[in-house]
Protein backbone atom coordinates (compact mmCIF):
# COMPACT_ATOMS: atom_id res chain seq x y z
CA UNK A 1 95.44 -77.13 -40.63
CA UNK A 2 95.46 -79.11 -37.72
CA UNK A 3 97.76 -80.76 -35.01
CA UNK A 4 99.16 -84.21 -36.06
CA UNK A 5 100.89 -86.35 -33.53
CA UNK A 6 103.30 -89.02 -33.90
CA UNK A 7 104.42 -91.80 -31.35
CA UNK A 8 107.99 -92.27 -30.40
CA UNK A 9 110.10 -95.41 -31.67
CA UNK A 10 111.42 -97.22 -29.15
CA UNK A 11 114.40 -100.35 -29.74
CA UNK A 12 113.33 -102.77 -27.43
CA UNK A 13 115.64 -102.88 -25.10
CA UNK A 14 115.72 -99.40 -23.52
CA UNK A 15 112.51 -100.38 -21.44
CA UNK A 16 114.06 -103.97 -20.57
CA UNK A 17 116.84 -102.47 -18.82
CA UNK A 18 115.18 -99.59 -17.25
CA UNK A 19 112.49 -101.53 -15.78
CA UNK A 20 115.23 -104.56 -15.16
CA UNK A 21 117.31 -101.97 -13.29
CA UNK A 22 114.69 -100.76 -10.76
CA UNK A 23 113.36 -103.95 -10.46
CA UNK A 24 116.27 -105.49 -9.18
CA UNK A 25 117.02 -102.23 -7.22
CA UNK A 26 113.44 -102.51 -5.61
CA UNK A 27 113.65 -106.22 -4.63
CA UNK A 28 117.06 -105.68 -3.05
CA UNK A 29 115.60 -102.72 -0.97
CA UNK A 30 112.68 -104.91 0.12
CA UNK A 31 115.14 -108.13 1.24
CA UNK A 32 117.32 -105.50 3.20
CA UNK A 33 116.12 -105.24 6.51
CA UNK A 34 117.42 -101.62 6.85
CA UNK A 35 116.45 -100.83 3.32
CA UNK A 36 114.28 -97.96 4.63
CA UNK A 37 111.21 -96.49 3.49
CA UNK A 38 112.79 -93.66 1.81
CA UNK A 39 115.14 -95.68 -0.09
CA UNK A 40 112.18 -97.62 -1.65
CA UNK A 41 110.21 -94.67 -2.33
CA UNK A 42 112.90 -93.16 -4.72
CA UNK A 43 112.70 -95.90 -6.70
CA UNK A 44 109.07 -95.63 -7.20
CA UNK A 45 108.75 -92.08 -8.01
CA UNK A 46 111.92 -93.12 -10.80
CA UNK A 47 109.99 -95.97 -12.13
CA UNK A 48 106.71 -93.39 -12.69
CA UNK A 49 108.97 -91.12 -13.69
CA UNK A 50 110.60 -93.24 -16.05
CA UNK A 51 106.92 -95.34 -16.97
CA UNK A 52 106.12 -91.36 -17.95
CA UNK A 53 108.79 -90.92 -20.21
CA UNK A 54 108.45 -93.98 -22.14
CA UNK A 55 105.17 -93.81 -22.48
CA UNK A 56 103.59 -90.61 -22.68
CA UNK A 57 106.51 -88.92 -25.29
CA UNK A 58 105.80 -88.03 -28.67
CA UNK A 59 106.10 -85.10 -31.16
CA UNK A 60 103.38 -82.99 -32.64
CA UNK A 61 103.81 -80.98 -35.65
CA UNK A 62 101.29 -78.31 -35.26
CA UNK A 63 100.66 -75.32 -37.79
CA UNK A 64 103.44 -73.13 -37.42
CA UNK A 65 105.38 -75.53 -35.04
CA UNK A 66 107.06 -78.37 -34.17
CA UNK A 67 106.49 -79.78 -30.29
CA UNK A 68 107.91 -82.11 -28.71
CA UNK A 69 106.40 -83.76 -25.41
CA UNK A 70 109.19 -85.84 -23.44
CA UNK A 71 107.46 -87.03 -20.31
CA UNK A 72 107.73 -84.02 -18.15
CA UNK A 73 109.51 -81.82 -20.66
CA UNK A 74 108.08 -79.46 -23.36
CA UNK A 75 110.13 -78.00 -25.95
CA UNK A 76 108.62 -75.78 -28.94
CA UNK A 77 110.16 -75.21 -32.56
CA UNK A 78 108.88 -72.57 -34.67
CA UNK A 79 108.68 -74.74 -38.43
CA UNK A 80 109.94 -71.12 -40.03
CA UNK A 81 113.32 -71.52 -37.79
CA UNK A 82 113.62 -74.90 -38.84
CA UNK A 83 116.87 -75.63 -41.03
CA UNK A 84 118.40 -79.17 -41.83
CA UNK A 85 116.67 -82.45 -41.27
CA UNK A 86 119.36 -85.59 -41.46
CA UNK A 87 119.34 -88.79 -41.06
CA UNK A 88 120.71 -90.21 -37.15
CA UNK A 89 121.85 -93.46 -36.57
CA UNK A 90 123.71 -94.96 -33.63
CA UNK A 91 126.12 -91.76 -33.17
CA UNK A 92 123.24 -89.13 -33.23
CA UNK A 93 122.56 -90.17 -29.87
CA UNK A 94 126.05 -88.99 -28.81
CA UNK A 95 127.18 -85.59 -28.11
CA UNK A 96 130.51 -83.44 -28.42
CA UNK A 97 131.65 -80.24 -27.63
CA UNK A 98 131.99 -79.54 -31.27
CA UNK A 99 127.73 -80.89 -31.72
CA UNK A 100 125.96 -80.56 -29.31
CA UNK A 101 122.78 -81.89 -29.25
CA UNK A 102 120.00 -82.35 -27.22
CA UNK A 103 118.66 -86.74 -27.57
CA UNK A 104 114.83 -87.01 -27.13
CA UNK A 105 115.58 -90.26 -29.00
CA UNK A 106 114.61 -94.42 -27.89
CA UNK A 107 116.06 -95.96 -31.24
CA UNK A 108 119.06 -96.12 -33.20
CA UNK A 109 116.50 -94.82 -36.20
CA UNK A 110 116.20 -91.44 -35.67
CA UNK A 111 116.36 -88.26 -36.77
CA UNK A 112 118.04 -84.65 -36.13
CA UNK A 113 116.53 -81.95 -36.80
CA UNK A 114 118.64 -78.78 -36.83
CA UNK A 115 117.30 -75.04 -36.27
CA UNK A 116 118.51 -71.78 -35.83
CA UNK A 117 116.29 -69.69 -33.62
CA UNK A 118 118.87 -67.19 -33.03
CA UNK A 119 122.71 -67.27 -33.95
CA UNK A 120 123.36 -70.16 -32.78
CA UNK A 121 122.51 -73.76 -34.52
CA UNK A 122 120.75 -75.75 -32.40
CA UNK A 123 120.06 -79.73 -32.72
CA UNK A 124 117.62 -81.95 -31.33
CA UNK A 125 117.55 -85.88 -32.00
CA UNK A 126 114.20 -87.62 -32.15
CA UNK A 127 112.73 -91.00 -33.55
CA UNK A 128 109.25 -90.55 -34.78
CA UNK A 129 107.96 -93.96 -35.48
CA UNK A 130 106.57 -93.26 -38.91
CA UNK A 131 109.43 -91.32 -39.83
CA UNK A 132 108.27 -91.18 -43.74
CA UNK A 133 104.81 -89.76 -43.03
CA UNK A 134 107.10 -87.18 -40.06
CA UNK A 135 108.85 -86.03 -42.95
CA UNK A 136 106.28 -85.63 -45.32
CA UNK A 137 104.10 -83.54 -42.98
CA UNK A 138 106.95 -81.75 -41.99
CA UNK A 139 108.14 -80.84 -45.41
CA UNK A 140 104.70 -79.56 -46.61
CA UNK A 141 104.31 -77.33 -43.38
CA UNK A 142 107.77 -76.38 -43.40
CA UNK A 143 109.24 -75.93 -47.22
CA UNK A 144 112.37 -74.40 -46.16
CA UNK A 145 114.03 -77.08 -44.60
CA UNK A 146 116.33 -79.24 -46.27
CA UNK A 147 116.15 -82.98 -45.73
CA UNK A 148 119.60 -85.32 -46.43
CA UNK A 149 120.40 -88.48 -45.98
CA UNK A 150 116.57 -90.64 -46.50
């Protein structure tokens, strides 16, 4: 089998206020006569940072496991440790003592995916932007895993 990758979904306002927010930062910097150097270069290395994140993310269900590429960050899931996939909404992307969870997520559509590599259950949110097709791949390489809520 081989490696198929899906995009992230993205609401359209996350990038709007991201990029709003340092722009308005940057141009304030820039009218400040004592803005500094240093003060503007922080806000560059955010907005790559940030241009990074939104743009280069996405999730790759490979043979044997599930990856997840979130600008900088890598995280691996073995499909055979995979448990529960539900349905997310608008309170997936908050977290509690009681479920934690870790929010890889840029949409109110998304998705959390549940494993247990060890004792402990562990959740992750994402939003895939063909969800349906996620699933379906994700079902056939992983049978095990329950999926509620679609």
């Amino acid at each position: 089998m081989f490696t198929i990758t899906f995009r992230l979904k993205m609401d359209w306002w996350l990038p709007t206020l991201i990029f709003g927010v340092l722009g308005i930062t940057a141009v304030m910097t820039l009218l400040d006569p004592e803005g500094g150097f240093w003060a503007f270069l922080v806000i560059i290395v955010l907005g790559l940072l940030s241009f990074w994140i939104l743009f280069g993310s996405r999730y790759l269900v490979e043979e044997s496991k599930l990856r997840i590429v979130f600008g900088p960050l890598r995280l691996t899931y073995p499909l055979e440790k995979l448990v529960l996939v539900r349905k997310g909404g608008l309170w997936a992307q908050v977290s509690s003592f009681r479920e934690p969870r870790l929010r890889l997520a840029f949409s109110r559509d998304n998705i959390i995916i549940e494993t247990r590599p060890t004792g402990w259950m562990r959740r992750v949110v994402i939003s895939p932007r063909d969800r349906q097709e996620f699933l379906r791949v994700l079902k056939e390489r992983a049978p095990q895993v329950r999926v509620e809520g679609f």
